[in-house]
Protein backbone atom coordinates (compact mmCIF):
# COMPACT_ATOMS: atom_id res chain seq x y z
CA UNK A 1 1.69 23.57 -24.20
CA UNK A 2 0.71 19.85 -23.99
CA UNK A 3 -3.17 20.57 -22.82
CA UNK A 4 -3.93 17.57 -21.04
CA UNK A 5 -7.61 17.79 -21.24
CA UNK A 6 -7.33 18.03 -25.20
CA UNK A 7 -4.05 16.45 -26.14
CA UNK A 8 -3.57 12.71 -26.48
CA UNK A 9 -0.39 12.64 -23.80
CA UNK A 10 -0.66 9.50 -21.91
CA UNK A 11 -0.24 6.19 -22.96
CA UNK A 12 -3.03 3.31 -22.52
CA UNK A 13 -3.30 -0.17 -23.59
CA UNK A 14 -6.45 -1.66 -23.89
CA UNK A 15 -8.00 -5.01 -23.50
CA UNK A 16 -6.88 -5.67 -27.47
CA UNK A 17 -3.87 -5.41 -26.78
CA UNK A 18 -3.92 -1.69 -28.30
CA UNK A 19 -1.87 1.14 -27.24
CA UNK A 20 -2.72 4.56 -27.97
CA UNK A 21 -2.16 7.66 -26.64
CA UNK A 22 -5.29 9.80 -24.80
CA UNK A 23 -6.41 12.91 -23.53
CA UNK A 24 -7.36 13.20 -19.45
CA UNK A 25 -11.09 12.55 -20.95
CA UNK A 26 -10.65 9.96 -22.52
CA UNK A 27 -8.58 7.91 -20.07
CA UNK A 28 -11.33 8.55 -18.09
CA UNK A 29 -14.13 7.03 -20.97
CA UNK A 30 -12.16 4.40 -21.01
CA UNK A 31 -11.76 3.70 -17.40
CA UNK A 32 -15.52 3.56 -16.70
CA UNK A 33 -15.70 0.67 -19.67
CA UNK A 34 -12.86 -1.22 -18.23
CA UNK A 35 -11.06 -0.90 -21.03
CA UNK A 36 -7.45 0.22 -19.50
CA UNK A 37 -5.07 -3.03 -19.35
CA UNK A 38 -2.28 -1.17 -18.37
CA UNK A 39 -0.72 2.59 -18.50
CA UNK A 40 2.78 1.78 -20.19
CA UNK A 41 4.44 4.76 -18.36
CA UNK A 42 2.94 3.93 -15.09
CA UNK A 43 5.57 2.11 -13.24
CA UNK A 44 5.10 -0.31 -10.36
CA UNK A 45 5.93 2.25 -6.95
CA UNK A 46 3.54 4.33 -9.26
CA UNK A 47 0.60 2.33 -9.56
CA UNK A 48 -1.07 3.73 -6.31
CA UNK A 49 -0.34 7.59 -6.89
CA UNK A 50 -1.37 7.26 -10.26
CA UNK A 51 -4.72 5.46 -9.64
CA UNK A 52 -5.16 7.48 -6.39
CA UNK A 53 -5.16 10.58 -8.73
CA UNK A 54 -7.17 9.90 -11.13
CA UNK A 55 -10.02 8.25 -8.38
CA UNK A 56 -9.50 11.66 -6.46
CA UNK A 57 -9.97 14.02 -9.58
CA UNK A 58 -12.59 11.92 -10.92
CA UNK A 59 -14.26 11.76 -7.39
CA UNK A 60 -14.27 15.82 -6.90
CA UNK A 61 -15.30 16.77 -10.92
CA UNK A 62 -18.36 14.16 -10.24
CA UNK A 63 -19.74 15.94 -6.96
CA UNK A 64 -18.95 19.52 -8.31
CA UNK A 65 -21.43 18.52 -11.19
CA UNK A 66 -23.78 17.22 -8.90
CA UNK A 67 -24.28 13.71 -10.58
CA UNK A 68 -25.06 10.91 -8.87
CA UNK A 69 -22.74 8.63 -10.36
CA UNK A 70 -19.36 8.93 -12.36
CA UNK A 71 -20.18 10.24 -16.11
CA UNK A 72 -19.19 7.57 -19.61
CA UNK A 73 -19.42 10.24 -22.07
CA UNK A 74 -15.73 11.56 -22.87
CA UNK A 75 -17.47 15.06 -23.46
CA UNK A 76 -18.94 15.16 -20.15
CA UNK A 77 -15.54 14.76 -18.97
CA UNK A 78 -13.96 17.01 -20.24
CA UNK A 79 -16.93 19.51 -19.41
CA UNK A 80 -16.76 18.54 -15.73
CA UNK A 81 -12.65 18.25 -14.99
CA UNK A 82 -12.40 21.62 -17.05
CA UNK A 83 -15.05 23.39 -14.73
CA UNK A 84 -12.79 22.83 -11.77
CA UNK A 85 -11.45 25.83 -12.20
CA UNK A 86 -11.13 28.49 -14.40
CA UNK A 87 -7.53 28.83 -15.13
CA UNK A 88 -7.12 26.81 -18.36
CA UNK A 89 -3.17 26.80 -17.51
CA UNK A 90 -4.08 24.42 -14.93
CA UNK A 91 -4.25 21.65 -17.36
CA UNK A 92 -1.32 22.69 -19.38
CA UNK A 93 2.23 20.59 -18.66
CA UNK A 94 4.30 23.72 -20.05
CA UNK A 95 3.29 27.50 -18.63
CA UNK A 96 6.10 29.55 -18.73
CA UNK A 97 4.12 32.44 -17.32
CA UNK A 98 5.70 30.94 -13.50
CA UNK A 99 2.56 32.99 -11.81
CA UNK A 100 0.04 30.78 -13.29
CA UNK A 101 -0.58 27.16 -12.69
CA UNK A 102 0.43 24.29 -14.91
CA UNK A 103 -0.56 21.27 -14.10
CA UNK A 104 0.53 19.81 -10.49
CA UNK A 105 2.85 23.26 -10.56
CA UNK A 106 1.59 25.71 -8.24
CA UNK A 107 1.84 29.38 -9.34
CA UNK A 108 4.40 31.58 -7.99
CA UNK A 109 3.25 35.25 -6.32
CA UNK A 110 5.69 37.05 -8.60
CA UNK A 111 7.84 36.30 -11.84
CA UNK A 112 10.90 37.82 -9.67
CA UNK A 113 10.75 33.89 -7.42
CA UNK A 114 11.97 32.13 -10.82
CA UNK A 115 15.46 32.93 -9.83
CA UNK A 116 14.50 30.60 -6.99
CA UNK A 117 14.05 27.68 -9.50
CA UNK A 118 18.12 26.78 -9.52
CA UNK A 119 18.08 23.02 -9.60
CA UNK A 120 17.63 21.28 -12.83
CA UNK A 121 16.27 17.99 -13.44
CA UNK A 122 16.73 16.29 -16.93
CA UNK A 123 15.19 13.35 -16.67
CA UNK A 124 11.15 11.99 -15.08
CA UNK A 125 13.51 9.20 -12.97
CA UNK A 126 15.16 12.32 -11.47
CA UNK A 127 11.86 14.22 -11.07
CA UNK A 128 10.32 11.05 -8.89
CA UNK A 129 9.94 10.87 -5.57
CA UNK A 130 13.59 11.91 -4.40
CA UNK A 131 14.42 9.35 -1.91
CA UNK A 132 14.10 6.42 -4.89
CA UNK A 133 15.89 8.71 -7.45
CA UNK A 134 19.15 7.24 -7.21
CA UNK A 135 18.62 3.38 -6.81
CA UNK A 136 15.59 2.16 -8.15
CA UNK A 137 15.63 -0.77 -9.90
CA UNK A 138 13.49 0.63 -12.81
CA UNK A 139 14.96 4.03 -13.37
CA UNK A 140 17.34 3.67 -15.94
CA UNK A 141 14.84 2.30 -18.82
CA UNK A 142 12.62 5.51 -17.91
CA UNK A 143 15.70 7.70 -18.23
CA UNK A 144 16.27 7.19 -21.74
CA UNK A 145 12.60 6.95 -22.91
CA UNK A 146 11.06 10.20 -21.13
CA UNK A 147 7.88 10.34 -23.14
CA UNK A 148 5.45 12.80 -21.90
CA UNK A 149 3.63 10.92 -19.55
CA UNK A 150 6.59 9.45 -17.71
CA UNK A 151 7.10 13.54 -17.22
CA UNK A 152 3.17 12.97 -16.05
CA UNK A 153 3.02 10.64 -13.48
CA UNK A 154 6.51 10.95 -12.05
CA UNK A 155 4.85 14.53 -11.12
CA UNK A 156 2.08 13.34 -9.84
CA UNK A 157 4.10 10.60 -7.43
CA UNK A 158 6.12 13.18 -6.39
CA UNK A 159 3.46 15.48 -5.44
CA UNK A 160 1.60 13.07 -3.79
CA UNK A 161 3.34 10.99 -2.16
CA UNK A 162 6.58 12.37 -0.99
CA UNK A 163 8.42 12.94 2.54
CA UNK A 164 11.07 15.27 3.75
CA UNK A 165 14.92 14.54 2.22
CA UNK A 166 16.85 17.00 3.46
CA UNK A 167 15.58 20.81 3.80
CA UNK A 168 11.77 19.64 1.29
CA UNK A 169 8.76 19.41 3.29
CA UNK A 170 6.71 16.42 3.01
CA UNK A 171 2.67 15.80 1.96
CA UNK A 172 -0.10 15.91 4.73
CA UNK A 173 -1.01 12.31 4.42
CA UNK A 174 2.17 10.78 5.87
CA UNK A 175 3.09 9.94 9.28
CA UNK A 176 6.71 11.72 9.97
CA UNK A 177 9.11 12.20 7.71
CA UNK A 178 10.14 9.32 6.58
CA UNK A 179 6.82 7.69 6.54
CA UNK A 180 4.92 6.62 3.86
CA UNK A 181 1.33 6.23 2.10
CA UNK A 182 0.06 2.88 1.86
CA UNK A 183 -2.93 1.80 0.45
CA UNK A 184 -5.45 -0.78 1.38
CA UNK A 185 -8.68 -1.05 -0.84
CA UNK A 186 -11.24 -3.20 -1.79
CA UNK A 187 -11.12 -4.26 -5.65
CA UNK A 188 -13.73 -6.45 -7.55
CA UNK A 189 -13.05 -8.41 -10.07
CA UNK A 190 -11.91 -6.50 -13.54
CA UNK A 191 -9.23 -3.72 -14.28
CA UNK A 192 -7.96 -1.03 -13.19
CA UNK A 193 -11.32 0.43 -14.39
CA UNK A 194 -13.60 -1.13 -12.34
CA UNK A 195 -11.24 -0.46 -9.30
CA UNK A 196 -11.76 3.12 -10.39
CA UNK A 197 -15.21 3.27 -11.10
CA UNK A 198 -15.75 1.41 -7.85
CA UNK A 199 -13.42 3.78 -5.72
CA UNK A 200 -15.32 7.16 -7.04
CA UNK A 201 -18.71 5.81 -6.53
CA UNK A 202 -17.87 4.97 -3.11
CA UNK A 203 -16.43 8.22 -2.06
CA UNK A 204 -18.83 10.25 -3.78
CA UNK A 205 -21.28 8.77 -0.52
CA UNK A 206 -18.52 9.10 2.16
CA UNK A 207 -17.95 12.90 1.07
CA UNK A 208 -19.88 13.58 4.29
CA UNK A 209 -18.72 10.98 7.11
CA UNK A 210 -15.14 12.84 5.75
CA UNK A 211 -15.88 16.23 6.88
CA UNK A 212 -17.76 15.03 9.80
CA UNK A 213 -14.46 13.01 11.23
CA UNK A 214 -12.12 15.09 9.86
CA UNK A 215 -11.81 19.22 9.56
CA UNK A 216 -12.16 19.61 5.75
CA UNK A 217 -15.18 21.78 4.21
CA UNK A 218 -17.48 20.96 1.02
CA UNK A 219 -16.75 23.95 -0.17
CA UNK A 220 -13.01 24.08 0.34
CA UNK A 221 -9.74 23.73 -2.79
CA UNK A 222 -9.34 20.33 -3.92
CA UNK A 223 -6.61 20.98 -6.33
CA UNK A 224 -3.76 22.54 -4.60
CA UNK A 225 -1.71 22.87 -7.54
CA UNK A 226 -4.38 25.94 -8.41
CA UNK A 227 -3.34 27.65 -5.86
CA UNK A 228 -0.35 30.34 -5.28
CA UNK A 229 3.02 29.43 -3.32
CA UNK A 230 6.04 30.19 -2.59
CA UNK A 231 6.94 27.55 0.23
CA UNK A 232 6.63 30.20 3.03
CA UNK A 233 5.31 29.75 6.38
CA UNK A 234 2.29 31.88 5.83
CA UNK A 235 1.13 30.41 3.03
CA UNK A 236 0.37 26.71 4.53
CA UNK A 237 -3.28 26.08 4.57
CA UNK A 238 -4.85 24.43 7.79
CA UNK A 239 -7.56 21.50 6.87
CA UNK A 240 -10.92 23.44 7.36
CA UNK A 241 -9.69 25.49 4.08
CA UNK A 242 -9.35 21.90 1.95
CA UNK A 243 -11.95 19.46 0.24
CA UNK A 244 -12.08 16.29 2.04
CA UNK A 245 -10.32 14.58 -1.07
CA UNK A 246 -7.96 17.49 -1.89
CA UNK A 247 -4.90 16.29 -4.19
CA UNK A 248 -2.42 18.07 -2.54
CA UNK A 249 1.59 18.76 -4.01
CA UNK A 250 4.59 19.30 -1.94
CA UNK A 251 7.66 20.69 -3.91
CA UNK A 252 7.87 23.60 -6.11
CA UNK A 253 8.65 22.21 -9.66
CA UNK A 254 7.85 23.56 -13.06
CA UNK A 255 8.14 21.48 -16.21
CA UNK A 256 10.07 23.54 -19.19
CA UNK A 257 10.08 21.84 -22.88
CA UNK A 258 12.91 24.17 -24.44
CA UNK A 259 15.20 22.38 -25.97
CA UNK A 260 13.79 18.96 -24.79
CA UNK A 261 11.24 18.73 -21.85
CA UNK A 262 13.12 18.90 -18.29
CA UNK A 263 12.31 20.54 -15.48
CA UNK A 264 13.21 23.60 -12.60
CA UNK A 265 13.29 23.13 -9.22
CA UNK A 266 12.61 25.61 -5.89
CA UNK A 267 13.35 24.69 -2.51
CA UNK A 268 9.66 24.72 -0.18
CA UNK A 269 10.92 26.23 3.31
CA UNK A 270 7.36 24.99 4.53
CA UNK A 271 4.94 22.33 4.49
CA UNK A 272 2.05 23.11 1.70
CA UNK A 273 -0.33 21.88 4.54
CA UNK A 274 -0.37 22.70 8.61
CA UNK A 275 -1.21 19.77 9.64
CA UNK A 276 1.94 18.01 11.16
CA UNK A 277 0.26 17.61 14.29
CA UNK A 278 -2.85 15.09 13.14
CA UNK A 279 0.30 12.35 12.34
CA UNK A 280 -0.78 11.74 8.79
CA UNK A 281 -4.46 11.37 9.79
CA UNK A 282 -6.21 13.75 7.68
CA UNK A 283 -9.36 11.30 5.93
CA UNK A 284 -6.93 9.64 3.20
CA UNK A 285 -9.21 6.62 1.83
CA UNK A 286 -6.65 4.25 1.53
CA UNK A 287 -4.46 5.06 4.63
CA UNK A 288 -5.51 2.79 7.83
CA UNK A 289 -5.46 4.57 11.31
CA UNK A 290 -4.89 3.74 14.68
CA UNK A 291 -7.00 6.18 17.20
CA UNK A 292 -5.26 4.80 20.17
CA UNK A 293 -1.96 5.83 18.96
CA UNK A 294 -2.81 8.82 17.05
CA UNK A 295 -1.84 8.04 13.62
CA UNK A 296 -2.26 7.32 10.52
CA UNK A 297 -0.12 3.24 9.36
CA UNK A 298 3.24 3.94 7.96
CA UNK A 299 4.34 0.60 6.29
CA UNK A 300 7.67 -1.01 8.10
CA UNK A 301 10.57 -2.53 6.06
CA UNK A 302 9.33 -6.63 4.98
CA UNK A 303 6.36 -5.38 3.89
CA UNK A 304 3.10 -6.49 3.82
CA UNK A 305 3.73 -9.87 5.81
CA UNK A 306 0.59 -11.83 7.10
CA UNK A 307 1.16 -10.77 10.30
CA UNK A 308 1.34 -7.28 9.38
CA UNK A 309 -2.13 -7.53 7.39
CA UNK A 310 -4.16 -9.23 10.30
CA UNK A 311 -3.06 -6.38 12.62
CA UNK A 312 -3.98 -3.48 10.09
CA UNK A 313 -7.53 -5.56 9.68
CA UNK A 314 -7.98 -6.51 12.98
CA UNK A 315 -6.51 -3.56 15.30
CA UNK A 316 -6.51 -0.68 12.88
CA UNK A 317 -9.37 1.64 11.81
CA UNK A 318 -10.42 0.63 8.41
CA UNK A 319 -9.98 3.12 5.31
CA UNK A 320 -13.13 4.55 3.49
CA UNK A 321 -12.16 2.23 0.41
CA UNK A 322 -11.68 -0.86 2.68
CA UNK A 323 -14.93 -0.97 3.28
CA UNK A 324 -17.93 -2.67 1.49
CA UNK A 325 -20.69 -1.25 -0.32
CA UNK A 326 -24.21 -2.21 0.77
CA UNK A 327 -24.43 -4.26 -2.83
CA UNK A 328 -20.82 -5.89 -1.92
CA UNK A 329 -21.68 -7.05 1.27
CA UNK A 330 -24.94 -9.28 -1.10
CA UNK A 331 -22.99 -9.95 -3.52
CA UNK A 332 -21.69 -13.83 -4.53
CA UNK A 333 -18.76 -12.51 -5.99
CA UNK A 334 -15.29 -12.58 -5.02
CA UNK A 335 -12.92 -8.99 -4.23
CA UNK A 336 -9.61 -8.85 -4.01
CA UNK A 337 -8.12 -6.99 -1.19
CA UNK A 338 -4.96 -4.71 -2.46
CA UNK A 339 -2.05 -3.43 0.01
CA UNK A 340 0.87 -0.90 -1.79
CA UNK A 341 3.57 1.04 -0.42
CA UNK A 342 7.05 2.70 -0.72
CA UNK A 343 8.86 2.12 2.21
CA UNK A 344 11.58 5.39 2.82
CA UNK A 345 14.34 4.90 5.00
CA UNK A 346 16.93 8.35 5.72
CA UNK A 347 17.74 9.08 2.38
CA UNK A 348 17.17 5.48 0.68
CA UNK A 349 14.30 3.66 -0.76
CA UNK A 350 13.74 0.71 1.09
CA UNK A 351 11.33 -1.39 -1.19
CA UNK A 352 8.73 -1.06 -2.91
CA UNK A 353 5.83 -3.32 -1.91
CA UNK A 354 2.01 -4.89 -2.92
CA UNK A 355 0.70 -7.71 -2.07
CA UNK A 356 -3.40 -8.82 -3.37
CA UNK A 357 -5.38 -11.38 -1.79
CA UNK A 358 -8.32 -12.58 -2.84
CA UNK A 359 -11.53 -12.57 -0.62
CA UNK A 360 -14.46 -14.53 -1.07
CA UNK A 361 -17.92 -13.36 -0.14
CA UNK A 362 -18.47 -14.05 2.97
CA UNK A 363 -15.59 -13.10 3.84
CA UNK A 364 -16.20 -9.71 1.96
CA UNK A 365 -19.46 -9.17 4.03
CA UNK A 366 -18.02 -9.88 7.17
CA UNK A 367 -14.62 -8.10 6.97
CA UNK A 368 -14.99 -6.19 9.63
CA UNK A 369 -16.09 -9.20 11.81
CA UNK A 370 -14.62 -9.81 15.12
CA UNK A 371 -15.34 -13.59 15.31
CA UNK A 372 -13.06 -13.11 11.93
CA UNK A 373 -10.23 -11.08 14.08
CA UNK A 374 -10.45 -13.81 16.66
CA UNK A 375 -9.96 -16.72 14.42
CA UNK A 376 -6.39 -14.82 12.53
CA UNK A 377 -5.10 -14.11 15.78
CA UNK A 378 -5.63 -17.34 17.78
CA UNK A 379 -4.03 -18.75 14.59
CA UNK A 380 -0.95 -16.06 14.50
CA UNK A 381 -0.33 -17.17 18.07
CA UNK A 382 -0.19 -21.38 17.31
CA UNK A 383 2.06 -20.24 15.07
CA UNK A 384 3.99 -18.41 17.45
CA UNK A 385 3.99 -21.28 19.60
CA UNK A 386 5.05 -23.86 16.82
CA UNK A 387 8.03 -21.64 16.17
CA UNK A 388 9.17 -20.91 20.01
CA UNK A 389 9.42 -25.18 19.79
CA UNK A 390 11.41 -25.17 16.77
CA UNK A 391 13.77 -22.50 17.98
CA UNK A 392 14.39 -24.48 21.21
CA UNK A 393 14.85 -27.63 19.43
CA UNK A 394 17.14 -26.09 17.11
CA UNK A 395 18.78 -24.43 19.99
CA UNK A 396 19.48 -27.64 21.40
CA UNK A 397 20.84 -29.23 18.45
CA UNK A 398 23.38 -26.12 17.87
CA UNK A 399 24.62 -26.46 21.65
CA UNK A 400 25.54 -30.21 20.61
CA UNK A 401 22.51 -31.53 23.08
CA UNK A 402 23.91 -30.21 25.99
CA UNK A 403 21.95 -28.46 28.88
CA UNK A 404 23.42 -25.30 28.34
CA UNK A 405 22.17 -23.03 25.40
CA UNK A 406 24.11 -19.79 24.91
CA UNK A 407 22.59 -16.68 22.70
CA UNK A 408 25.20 -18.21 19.83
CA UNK A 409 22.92 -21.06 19.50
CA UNK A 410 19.79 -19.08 19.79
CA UNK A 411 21.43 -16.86 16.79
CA UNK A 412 21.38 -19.96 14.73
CA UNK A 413 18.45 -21.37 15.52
CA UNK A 414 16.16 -17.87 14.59
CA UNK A 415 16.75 -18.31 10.49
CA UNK A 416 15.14 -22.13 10.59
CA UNK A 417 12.43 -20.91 13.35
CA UNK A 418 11.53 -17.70 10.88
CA UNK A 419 11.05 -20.26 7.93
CA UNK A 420 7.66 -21.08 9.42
CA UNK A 421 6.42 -17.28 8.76
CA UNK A 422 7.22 -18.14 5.16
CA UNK A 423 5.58 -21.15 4.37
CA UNK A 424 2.42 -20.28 6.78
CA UNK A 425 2.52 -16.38 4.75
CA UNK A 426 1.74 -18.63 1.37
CA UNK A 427 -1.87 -19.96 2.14
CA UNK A 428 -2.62 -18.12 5.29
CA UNK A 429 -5.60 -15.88 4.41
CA UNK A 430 -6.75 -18.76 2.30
CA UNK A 431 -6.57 -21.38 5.36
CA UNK A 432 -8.17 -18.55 7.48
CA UNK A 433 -11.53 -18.37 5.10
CA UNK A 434 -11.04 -22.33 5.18
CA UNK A 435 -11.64 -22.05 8.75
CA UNK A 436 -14.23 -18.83 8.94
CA UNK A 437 -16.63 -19.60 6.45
CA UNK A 438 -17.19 -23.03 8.35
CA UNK A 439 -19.96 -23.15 11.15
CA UNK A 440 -18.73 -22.98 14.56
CA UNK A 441 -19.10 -26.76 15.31
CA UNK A 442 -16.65 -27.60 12.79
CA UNK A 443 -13.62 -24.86 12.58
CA UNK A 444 -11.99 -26.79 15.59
CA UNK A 445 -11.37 -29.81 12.93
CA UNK A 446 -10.09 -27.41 10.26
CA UNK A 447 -7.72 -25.74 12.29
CA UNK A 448 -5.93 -29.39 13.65
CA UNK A 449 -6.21 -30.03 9.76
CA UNK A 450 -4.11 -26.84 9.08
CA UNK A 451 -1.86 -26.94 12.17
CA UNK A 452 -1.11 -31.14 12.07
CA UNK A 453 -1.61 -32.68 8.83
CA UNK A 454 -0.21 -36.06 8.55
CA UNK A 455 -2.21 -37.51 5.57
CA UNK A 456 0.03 -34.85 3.19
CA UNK A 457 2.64 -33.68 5.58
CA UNK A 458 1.55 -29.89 5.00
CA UNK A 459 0.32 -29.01 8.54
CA UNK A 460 2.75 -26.08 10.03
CA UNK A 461 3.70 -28.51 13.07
CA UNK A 462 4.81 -31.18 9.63
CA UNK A 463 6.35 -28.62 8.14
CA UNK A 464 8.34 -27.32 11.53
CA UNK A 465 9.28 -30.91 12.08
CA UNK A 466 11.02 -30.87 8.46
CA UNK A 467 12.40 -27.62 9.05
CA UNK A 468 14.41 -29.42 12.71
CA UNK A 469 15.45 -32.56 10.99
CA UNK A 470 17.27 -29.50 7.96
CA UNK A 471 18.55 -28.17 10.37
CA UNK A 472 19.83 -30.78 12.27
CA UNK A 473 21.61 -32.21 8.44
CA UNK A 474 22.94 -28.74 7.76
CA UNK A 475 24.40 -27.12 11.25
CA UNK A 476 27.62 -28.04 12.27
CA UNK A 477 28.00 -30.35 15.10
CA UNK A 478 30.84 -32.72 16.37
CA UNK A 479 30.27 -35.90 14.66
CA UNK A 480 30.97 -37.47 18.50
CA UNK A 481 27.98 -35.50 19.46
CA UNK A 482 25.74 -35.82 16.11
CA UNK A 483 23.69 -38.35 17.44
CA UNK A 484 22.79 -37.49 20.93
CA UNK A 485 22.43 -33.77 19.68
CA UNK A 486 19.66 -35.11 17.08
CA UNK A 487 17.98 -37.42 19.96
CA UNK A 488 18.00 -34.49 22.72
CA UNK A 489 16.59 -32.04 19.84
CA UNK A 490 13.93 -34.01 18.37
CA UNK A 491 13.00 -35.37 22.47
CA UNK A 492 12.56 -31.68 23.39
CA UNK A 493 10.29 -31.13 20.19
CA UNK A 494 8.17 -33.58 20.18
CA UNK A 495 7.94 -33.38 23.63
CA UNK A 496 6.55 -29.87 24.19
CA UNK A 497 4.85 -29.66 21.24
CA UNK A 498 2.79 -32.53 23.24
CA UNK A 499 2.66 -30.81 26.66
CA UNK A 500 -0.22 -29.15 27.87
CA UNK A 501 1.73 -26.02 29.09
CA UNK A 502 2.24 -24.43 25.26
CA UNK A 503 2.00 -27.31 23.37
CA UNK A 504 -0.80 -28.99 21.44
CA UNK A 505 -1.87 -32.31 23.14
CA UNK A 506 -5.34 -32.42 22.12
CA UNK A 507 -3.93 -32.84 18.82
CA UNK A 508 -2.03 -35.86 19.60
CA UNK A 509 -4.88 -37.58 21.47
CA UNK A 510 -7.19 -37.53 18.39
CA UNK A 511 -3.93 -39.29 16.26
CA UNK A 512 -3.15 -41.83 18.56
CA UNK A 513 -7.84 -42.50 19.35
CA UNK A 514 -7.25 -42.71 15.69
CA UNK A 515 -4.50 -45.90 16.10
């Protein structure tokens, strides 16, 4: 049976050091002290389904109650996650009754649509999200341990966060089929407690900007497990019938524990949710949109690059939990700001990816700042400008010094040019608060500092000068040639980067003043 709400079933180790195993209460207890280190089950392409739940259950069982505030009490968990709904099964791993929920299993209409349950999965790696199932580079350890709450959360990832392999539909909140749910959120400093605690709070006062900008009711299902399906066309629910943070599922699975806990599969013939049309935007809190485009962000193969990161702050709409609290936005404290996704490719994971970075206040208060946009952008495009020198001057140096540069040297030349991204990626949004928390009479002096630093060679026109003379050791090049292929290269750096038309002379002026 394997009641969730009464049987210790999923891991947790506390601050001590402590593992034990709790009941859906009392993770939550402990959650709201801060006193989770870690789930030992929850693995790392897990970590935002997992928390996601939990802040999404917790958020709905607090404003069914009617409290102001997430509860402490274990009791008055239990008491407010078990009033959800009436059907105890709905809490229960194991049902074998297929017309009644268990949990994250939705209820079949008859007991005749088990015969559509052929496939068989054996192990929780199997049950995951399908397009990781094969190659992911933490399966195997799961496979052999399958402990109940591996069963647990590989459910919930699945039913949260999957797309369309083959003939399965895929969830709401996900742009396209092989798109994916990132997350981008605002965590203080603490655990994964506090980043819960925070999270619910914050939603429990954005309940109503969600069904004002999106078509979801106060009144409408928020667990969709609860309700009756078959995968038919008929039975997909349009938005104005959901709660704004509805935890939605999108396969047909039930767990069995005969013989050793495994599970039966059904093949969904339709999306759980009509909603293919809003392109993923349908009010997820972590999920950035873009209202120009239509859509909600689907997270591109390299991840969460700086680049990538400025553009989601800068030209995308920000998430619910990406945005401050009134007491946030006084506080002295630092945040931390926390990007996860699964990237999908046709049939293949393509990475699994987080990054954190860690804001300080003013930063914090003024996220949303467009003097803040300016300054990341102005210094995306010096960097862009640093690296379209170094790939000439590397181009140069391929071609042997010559006047003509074919695409073969430009091919060359791209891998030294692209090392800039990865050195500038290190420090970036630390040099950018460098330069933004500064008044406006002396960011001009902190940006030379961080584009041409010649006291510790670390400036990004240093390090692009480092990354030519590499190059110009490592590429081949007729030894005849060597020398007037160096001379050409480094005249046609050191040049532009000097030259008024895309260059930086200004920089050069205040160095030589300086002589």
């Amino acid at each position: 049976m394997f009641n969730i709400l009464t049987d210790p079933t999923i891991r947790a180790k506390h601050n001590n050091g402590a593992i034990d195993k709790l009941t859906l209460p009392q993770v939550y207890a402990a959650l709201m002290a801060d006193d989770i280190a870690a789930f030992p089950a929850l693995r790392p392409h897990q970590k935002h389904p997992g928390l996601a739940f939990f802040t999404q259950l917790g958020a709905i069982a607090t404003h069914k109650a009617e409290l102001p505030e997430p509860p402490e009490d274990v009791d008055e968990w239990q008491q407010i996650i078990r009033s959800l709904t009436l059907q105890e099964e709905a809490w229960h791993l194991f049902v074998e009754d297929i017309t009644k929920p268990a949990f994250m299993q939705p209820p079949a209409s008859s007991t005749e649509r088990e015969k559509d349950y052929k496939s068989v999965i054996t192990t929780p790696d199997e049950l995951d999200m399908l397009v990781t199932a094969k190659n992911h580079d933490l399966k195997a350890s799961v496979g052999a341990q399958g402990d109940v709450d591996d069963w647990i959360f590989a459910l919930i990832t699945l039913q949260t966060m999957d797309g369309n392999p083959g003939r399965n539909p895929g969830i709401a909140r996900m742009n396209g089929a092989y798109g994916n749910r990132p997350a981008f959120s605002l965590a203080p400093m603490g655990g994964i407690g506090a980043q819960v605690k925070r999270d619910i709070t914050l939603l429990l006062g954005h309940r109503t900007t969600l069904t004002r900008e999106y078509p979801m009711t106060e009144d409408g299902t928020g667990l969709l497990w609860t309700r009756e399906w078959d995968g038919t066309r008929v039975e997909a629910l349009t938005l104005d019938k959901l709660d704004p943070l509805f935890i939605e599922i999108c396969r047909l699975i039930r767990l069995r524990n005969d013989d050793g806990i495994h599970a039966i599969k059904a093949t969904a013939k339709y999306t759980r949710i009509e909603a293919k049309a809003m392109k993923g935007m349908v009010g997820d809190p972590w999920t950035p949109v873009n209202r120009k485009e239509n859509k909600s962000l689907t997270l591109g193969l390299g991840g969460f690059t700086y680049k990538r990161i400025a553009e989601y702050l800068i030209d995308w709409d920000h998430p619910v939990l990406l945005k401050q609290t009134r007491d946030e936005r006084r506080s002295s404290n630092d945040m931390t700001l926390v990007a996860r996704a699964m990237v999908r490719g046709q049939g293949k994971s393509e990475g699994y990816y987080e990054r954190t970075i860690t804001l300080r206040p003013r930063t914090v208060a003024r996220l949303n700042a467009q003097e803040l946009g300016t300054i990341a952008k102005e210094r995306i495009e010096d960097v862009g400008k640093v690296q379209r020198i170094l790939r000439h001057a590397v181009s140069v140096f391929a071609a042997g010094g010559g006047d003509s540069i074919a695409d073969e040297h430009r091919v060359r030349a791209n891998p030294w040019a692209n090392r800039i991204d990865d050195i500038v990626d290190a420090t970036f949004f630390d040099d950018l608060q460098d330069e933004f928390e500064k008044d406006a009479s002396e960011r001009q002096a902190i940006r030379d500092k961080w584009l041409c630093n010649d006291e510790d060679g670390n400036g990004v026109i240093n390090h692009a000068r480092k990354i030519l003379h590499e190059a110009e050791d490592t590429l081949p090049c007729n030894e005849m040639r060597r020398y007037k292929a160096r001379t050409r290269a480094e005249g046609v750096f050191e040049g532009r980067i000097r030259n008024s038309n895309g260059g930086f002379p200004h920089l050069f002026r205040q160095i030589k003043g300086k002589g």
